[in-house]
C-alpha atoms as a PDB file:
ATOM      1  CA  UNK A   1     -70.067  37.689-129.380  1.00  0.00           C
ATOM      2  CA  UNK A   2     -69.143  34.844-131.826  1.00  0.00           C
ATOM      3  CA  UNK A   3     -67.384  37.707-134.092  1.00  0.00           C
ATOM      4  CA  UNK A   4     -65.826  38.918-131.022  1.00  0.00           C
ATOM      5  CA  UNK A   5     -63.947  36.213-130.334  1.00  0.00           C
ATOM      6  CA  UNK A   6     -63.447  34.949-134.114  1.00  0.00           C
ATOM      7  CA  UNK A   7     -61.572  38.047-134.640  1.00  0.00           C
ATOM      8  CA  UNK A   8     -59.480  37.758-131.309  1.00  0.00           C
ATOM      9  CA  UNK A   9     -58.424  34.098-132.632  1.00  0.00           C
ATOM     10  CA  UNK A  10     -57.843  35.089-135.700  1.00  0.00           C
ATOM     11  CA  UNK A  11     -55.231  38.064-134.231  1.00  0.00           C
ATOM     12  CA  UNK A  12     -57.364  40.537-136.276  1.00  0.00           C
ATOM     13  CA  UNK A  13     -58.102  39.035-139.482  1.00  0.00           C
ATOM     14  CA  UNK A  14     -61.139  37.516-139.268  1.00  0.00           C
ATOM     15  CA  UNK A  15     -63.293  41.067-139.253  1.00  0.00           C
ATOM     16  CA  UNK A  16     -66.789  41.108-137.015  1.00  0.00           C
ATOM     17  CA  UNK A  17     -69.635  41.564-140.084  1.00  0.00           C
ATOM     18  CA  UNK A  18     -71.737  44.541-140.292  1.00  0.00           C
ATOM     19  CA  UNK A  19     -75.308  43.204-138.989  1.00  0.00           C
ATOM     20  CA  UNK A  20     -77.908  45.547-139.406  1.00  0.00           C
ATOM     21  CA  UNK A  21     -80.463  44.170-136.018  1.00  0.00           C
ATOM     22  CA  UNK A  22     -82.722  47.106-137.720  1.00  0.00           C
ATOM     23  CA  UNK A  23     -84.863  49.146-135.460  1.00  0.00           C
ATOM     24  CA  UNK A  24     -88.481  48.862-134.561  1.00  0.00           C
ATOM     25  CA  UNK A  25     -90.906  50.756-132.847  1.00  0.00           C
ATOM     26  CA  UNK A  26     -93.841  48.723-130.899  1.00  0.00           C
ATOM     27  CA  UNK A  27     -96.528  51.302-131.119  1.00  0.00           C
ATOM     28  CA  UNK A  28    -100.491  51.121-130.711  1.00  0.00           C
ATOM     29  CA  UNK A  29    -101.518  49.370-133.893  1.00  0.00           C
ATOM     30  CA  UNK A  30     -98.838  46.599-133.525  1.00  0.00           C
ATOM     31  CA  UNK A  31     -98.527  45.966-130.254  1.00  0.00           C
ATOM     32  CA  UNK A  32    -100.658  42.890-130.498  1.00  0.00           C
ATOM     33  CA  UNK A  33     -98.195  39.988-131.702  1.00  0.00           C
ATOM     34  CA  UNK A  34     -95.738  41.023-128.413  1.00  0.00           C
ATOM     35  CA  UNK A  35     -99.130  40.784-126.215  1.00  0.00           C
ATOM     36  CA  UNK A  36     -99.987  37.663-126.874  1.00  0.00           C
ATOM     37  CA  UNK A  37     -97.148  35.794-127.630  1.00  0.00           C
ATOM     38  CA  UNK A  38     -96.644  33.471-124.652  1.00  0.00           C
ATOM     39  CA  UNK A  39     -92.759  32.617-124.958  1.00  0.00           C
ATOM     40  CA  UNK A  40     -89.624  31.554-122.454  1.00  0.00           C
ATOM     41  CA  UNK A  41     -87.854  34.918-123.710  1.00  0.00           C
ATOM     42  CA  UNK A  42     -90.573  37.285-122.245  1.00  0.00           C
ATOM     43  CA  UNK A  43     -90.654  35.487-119.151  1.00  0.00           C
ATOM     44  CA  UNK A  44     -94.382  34.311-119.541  1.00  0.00           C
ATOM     45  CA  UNK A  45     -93.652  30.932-120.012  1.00  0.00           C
ATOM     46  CA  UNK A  46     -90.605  28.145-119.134  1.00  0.00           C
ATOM     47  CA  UNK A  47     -90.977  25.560-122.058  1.00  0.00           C
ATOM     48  CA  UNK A  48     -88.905  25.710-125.195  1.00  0.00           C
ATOM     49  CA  UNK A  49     -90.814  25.705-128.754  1.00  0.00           C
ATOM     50  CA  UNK A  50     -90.950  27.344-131.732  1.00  0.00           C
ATOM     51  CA  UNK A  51     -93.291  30.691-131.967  1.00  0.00           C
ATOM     52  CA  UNK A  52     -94.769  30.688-135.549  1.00  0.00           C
ATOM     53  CA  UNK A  53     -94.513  34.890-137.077  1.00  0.00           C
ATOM     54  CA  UNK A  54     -97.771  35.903-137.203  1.00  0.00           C
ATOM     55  CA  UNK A  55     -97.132  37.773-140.699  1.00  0.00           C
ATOM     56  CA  UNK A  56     -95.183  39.436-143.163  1.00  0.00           C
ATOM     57  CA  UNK A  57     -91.830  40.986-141.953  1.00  0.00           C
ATOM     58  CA  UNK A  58     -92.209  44.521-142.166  1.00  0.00           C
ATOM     59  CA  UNK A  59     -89.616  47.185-142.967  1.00  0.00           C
ATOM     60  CA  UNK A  60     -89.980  50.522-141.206  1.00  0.00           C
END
């Protein structure tokens, strides 16, 4: 959204970036991390703090 509206203030010269969000497929053996993370953006909790990664980023 930020780009969005950069580029509408800019009348069209401020170009939105190409931001690759990659893709990821929660499957059987990694499902774990997204069970039992406890966070405000899953809905399972309401307080704000930081949720450590629980390892190495992974490309698919």
């Amino acid at each position: 959204m930020l780009y969005l509206y950069l580029y509408k203030l800019s009348g069209g010269l401020l170009f939105p970036s190409e931001t690759n969000t990659g893709l990821l497929f929660v499957t059987k053996d990694n499902v774990g991390p997204y069970q039992t993370t406890k966070t405000r953006f899953e809905g399972s909790d309401t307080a704000q703090k930081v949720v450590e990664r629980s390892g190495a980023i992974a490309r698919a």
